[in-house]
Each structure stands twice: as C-alpha cells, then as structure tokens.
PDB file of N, CA and C in Angstrom:
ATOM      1  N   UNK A   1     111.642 100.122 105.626  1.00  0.00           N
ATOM      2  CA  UNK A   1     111.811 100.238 107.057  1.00  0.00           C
ATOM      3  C   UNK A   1     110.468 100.494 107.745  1.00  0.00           C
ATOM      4  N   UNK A   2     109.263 101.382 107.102  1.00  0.00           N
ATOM      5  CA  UNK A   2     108.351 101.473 107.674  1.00  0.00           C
ATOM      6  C   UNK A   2     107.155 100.178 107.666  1.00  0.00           C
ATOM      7  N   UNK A   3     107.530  99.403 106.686  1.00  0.00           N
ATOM      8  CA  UNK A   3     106.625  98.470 106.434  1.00  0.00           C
ATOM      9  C   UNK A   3     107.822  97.362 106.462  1.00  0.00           C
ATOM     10  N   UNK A   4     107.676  96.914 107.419  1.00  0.00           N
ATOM     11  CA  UNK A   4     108.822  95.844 107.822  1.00  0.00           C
ATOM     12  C   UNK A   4     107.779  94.699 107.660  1.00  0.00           C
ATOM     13  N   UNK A   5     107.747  93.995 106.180  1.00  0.00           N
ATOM     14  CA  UNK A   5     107.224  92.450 105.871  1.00  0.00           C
ATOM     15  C   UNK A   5     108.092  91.663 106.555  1.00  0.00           C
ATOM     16  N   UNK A   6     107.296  90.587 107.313  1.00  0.00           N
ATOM     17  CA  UNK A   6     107.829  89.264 107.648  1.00  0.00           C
ATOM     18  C   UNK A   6     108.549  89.580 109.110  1.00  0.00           C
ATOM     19  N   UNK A   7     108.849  91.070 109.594  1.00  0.00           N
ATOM     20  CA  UNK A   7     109.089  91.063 110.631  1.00  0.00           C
ATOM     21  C   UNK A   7     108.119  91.818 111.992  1.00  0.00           C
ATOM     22  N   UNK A   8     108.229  91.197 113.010  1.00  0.00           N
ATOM     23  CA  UNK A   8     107.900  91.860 114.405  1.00  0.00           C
ATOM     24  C   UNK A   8     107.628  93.265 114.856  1.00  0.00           C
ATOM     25  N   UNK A   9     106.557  93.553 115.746  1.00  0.00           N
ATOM     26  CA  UNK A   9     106.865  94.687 116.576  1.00  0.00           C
ATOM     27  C   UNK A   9     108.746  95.390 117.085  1.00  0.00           C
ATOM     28  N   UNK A  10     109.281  94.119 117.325  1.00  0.00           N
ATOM     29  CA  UNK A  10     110.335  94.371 118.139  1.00  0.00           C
ATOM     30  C   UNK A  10     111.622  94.449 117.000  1.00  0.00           C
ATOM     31  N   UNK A  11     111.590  94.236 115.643  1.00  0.00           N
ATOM     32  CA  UNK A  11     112.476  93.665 114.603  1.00  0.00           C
ATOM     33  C   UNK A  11     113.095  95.210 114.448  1.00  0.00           C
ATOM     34  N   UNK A  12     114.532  95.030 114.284  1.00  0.00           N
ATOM     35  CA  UNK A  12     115.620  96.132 114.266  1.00  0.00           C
ATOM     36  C   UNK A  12     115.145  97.332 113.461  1.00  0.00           C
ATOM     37  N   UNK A  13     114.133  97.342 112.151  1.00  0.00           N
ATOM     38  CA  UNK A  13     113.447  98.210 111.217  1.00  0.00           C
ATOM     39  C   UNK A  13     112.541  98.489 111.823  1.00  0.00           C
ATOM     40  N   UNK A  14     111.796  98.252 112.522  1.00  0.00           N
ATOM     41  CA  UNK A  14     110.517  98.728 113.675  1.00  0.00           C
ATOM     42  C   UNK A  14     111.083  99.534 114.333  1.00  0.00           C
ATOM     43  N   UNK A  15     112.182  99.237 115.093  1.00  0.00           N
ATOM     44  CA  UNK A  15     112.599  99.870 115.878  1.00  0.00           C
ATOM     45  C   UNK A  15     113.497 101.482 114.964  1.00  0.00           C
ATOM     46  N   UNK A  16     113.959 100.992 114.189  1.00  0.00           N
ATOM     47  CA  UNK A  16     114.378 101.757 114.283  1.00  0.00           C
ATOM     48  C   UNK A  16     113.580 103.131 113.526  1.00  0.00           C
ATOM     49  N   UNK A  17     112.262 102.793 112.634  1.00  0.00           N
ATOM     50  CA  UNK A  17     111.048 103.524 112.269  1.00  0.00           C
ATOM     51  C   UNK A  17     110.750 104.519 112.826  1.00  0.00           C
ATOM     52  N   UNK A  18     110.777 103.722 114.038  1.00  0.00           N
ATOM     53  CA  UNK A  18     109.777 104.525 115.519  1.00  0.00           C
ATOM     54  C   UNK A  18     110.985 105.576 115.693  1.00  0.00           C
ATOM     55  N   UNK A  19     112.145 105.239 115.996  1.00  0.00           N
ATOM     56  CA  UNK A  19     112.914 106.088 116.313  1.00  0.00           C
ATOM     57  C   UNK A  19     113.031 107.203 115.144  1.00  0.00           C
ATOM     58  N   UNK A  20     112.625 107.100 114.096  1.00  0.00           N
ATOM     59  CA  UNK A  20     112.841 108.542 113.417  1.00  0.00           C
ATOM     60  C   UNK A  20     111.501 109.140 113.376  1.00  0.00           C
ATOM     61  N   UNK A  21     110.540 108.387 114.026  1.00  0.00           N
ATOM     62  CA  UNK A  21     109.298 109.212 114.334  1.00  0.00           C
ATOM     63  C   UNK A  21     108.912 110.122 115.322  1.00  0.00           C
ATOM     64  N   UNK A  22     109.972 109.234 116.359  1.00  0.00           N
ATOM     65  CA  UNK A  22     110.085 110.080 117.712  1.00  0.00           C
ATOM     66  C   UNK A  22     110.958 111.671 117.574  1.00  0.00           C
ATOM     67  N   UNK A  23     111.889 111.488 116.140  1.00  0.00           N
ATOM     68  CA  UNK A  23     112.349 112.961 116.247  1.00  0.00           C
ATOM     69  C   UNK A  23     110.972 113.655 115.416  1.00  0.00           C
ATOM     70  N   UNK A  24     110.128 113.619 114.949  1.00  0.00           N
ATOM     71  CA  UNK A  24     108.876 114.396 114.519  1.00  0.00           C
ATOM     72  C   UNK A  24     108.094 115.002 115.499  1.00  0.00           C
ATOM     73  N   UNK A  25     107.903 116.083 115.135  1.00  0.00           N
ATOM     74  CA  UNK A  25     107.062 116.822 115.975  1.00  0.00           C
ATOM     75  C   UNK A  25     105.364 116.294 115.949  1.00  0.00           C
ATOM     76  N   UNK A  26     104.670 116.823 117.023  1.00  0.00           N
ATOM     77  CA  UNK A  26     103.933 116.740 117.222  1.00  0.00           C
ATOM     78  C   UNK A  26     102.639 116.777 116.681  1.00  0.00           C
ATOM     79  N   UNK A  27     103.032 118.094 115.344  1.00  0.00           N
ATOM     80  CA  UNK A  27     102.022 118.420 114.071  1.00  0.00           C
ATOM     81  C   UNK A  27     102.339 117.001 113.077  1.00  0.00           C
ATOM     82  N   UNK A  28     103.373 116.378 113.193  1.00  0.00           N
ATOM     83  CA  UNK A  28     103.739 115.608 111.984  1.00  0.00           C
ATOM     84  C   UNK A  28     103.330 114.325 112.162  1.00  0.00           C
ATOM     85  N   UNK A  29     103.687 114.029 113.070  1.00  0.00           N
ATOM     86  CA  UNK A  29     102.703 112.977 113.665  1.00  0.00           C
ATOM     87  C   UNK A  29     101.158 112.651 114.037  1.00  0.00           C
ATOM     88  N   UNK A  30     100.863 113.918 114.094  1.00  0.00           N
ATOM     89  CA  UNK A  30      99.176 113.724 113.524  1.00  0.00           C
ATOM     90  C   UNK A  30      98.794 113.613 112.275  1.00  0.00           C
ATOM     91  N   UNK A  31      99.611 114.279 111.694  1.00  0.00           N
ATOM     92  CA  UNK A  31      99.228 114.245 110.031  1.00  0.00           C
ATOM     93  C   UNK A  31      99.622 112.772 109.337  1.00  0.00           C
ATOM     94  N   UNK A  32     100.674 112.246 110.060  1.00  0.00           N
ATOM     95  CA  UNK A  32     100.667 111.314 109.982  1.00  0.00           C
ATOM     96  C   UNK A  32     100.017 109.850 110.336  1.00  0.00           C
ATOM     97  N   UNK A  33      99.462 110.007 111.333  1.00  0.00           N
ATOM     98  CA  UNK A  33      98.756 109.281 111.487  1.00  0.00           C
ATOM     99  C   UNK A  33      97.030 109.541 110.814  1.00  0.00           C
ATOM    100  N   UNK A  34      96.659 110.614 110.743  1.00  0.00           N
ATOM    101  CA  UNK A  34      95.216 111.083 109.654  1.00  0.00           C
ATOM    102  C   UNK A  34      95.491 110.296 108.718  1.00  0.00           C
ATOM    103  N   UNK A  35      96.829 110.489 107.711  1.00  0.00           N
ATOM    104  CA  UNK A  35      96.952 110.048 106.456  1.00  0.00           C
ATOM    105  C   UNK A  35      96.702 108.598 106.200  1.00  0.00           C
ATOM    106  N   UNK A  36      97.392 107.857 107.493  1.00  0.00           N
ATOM    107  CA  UNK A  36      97.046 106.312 107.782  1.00  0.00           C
ATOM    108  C   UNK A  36      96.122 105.790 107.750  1.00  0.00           C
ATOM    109  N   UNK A  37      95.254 106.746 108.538  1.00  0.00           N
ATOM    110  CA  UNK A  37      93.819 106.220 108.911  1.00  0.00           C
ATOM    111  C   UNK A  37      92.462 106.461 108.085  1.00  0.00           C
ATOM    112  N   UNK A  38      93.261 106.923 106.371  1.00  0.00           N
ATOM    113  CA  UNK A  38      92.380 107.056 105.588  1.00  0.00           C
ATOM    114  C   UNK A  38      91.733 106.214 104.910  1.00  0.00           C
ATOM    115  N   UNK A  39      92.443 104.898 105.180  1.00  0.00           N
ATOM    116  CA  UNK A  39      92.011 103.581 104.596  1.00  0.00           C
ATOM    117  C   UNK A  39      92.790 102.117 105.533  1.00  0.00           C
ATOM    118  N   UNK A  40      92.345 101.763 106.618  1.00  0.00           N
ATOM    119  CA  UNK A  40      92.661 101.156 107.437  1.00  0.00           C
ATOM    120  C   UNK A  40      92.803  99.297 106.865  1.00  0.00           C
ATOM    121  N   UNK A  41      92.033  99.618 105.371  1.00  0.00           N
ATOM    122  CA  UNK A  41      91.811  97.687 105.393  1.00  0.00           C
ATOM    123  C   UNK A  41      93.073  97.331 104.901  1.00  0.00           C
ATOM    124  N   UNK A  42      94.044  97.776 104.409  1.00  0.00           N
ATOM    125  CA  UNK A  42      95.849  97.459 104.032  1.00  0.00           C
ATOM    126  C   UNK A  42      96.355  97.714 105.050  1.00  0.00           C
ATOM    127  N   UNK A  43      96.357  98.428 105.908  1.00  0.00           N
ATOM    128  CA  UNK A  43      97.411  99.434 106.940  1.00  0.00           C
ATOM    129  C   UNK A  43      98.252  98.285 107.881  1.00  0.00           C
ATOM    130  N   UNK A  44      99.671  98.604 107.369  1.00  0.00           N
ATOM    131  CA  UNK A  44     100.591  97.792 108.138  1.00  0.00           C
ATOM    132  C   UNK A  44     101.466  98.603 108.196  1.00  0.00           C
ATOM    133  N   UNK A  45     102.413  98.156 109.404  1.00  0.00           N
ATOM    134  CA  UNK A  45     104.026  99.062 109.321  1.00  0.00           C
ATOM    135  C   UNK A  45     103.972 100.121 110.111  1.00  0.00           C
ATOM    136  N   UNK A  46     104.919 101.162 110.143  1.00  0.00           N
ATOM    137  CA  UNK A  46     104.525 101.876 111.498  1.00  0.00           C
ATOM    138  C   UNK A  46     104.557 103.653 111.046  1.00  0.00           C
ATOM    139  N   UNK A  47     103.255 103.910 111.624  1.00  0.00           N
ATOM    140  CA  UNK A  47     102.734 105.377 111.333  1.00  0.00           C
ATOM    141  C   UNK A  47     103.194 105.737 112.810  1.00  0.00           C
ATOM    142  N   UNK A  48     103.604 107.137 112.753  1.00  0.00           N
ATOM    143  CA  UNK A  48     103.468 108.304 113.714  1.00  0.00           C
ATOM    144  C   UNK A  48     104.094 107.845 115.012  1.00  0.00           C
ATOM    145  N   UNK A  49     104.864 106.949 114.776  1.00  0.00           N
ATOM    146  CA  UNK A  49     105.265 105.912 116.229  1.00  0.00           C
ATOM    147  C   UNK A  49     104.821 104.651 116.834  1.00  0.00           C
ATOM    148  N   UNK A  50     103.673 103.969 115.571  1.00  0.00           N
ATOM    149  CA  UNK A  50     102.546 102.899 116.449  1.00  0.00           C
ATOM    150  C   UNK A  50     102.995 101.906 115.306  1.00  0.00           C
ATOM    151  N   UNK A  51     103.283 100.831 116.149  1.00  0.00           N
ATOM    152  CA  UNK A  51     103.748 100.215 114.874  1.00  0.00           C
ATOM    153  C   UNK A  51     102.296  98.994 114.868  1.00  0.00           C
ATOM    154  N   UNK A  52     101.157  98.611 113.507  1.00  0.00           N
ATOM    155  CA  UNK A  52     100.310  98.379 113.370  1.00  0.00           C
ATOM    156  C   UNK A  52     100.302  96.883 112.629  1.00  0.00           C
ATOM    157  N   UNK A  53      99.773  96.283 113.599  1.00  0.00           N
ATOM    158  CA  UNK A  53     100.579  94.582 112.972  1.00  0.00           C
ATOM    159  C   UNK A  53      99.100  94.314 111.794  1.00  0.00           C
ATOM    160  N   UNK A  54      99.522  92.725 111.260  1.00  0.00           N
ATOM    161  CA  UNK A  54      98.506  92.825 110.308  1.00  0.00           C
ATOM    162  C   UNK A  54      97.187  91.992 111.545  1.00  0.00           C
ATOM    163  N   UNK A  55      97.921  91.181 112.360  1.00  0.00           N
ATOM    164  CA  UNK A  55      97.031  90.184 113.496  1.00  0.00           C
ATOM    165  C   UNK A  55      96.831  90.700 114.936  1.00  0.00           C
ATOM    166  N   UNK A  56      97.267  89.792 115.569  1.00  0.00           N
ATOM    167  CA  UNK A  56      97.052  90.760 116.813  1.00  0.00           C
ATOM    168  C   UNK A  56      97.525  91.914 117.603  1.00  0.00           C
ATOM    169  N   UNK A  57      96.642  92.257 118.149  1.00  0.00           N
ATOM    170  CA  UNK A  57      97.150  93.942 118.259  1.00  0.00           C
ATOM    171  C   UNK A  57      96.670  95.310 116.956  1.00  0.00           C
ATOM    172  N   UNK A  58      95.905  94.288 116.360  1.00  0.00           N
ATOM    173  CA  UNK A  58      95.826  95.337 115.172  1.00  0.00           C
ATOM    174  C   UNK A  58      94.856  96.401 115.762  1.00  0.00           C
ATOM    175  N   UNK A  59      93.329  96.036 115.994  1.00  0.00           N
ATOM    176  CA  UNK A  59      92.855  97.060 116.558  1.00  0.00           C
ATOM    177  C   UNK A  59      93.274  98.115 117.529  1.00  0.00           C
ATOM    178  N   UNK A  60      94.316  97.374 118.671  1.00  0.00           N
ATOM    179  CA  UNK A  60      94.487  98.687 119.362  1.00  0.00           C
ATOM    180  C   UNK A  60      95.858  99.671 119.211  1.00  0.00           C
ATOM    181  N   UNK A  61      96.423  98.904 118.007  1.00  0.00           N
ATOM    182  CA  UNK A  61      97.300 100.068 117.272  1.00  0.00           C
ATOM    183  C   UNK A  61      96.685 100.850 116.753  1.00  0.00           C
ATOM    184  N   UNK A  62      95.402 101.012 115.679  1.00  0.00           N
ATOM    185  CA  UNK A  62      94.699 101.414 114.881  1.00  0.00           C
ATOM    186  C   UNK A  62      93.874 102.827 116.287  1.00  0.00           C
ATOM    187  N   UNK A  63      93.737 102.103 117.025  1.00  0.00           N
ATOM    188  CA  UNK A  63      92.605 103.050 117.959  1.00  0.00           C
ATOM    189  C   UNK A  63      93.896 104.182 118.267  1.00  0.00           C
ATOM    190  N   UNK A  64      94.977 103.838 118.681  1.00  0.00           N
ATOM    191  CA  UNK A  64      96.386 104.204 118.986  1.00  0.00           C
ATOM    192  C   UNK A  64      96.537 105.933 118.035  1.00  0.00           C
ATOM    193  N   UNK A  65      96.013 105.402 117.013  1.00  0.00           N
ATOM    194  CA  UNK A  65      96.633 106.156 115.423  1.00  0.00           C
ATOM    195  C   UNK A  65      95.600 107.266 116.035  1.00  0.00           C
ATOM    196  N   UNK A  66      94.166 106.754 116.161  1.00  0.00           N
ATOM    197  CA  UNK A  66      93.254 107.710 116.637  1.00  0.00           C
ATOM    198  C   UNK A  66      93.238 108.371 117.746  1.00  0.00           C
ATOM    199  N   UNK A  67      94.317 108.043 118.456  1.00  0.00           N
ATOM    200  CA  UNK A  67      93.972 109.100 119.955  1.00  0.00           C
ATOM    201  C   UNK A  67      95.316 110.031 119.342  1.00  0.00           C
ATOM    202  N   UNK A  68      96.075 109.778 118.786  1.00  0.00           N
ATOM    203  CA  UNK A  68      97.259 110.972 118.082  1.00  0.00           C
ATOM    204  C   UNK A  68      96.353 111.802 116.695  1.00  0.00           C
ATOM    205  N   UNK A  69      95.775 110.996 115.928  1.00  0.00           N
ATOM    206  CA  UNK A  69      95.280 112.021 115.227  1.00  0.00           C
ATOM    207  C   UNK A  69      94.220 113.011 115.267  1.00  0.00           C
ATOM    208  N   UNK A  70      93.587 112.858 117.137  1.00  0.00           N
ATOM    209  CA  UNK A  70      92.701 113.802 117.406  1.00  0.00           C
ATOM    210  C   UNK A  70      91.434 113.121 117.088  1.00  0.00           C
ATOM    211  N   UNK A  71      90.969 112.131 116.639  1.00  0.00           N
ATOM    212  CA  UNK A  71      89.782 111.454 116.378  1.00  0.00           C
ATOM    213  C   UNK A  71      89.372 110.143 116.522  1.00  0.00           C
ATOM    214  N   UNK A  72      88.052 109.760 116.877  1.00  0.00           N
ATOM    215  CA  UNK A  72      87.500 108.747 117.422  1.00  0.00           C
ATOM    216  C   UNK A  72      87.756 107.770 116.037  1.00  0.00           C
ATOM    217  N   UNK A  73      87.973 106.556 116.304  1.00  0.00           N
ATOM    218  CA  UNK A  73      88.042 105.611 115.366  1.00  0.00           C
ATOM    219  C   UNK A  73      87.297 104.272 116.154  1.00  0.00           C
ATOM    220  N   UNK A  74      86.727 103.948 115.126  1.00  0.00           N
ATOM    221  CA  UNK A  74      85.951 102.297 115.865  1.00  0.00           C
ATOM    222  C   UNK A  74      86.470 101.072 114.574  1.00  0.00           C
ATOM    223  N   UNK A  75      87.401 100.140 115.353  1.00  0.00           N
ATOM    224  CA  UNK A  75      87.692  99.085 113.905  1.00  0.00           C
ATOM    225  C   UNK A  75      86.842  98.052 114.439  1.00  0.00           C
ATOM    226  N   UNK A  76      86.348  97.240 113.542  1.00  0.00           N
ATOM    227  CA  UNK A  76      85.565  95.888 113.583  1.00  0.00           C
ATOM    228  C   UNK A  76      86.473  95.022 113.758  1.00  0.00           C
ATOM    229  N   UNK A  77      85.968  94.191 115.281  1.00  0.00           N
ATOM    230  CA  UNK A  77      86.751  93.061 115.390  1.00  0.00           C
ATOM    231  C   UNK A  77      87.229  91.933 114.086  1.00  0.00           C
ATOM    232  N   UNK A  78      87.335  92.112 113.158  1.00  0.00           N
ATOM    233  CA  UNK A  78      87.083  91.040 111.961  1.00  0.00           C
ATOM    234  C   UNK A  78      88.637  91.463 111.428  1.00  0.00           C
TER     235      UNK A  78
END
C-alpha cells in the first residue's frame, strides 16, 4: 500500500496510505520522513503523507519530505 507499483498519485492505495498517515502524529511523521530521506536514489511510495513519484514531481515531493522533517534538502534535477 505504501509503495503502490504501477499506480498513480491518485490510485485507491495512495490514497488510502496517506490516510493512515494523516492519523500520525506530528513526531511520527518527521521521523518518518528523516528515515526516507536517508537514501533518496530508490525512494518511491508514500512517506509521512507525500506521496513521491519515481518521474515527475519527484523533486518537489522529496523537498516536501524536507520541510516535515525539519531540514534543508537539495535533489539534482537528474
């Protein structure tokens, strides 16, 4: 459900991801998103509420992860 292959931002497992992220608190969701952002070159599927495609949109999900986990992140357009 969190790594919904082959499907969308909008696909019923996205959605419904996010929705058990949204019951997480505020500590959990940073930690969650830190943990994500420990290795960004795999990162798909949806952390802390952001759901992080593999194409477009990837960077500013990724920057996304970084304004919840409290820290600056810079991804390379590539």
């Amino acid at each position: 459900m969190f790594a919904p292959v082959g499907h969308g931002r909008e696909s019923v497992e996205t959605r419904a991801a996010k929705q058990i992220c949204a019951g997480c608190g505020d500590a959990m969701r940073q930690d969650c998103a830190r943990t994500a952002l420990r290795d960004t070159t795999d990162l798909f599927g949806v952390f802390a509420g952001v759901f992080v495609p593999v194409g477009r949109g990837r960077r500013r999900a990724i920057e996304a992860l970084g304004v919840i986990a409290g820290k600056h992140v810079e991804v390379s357009a590539k």
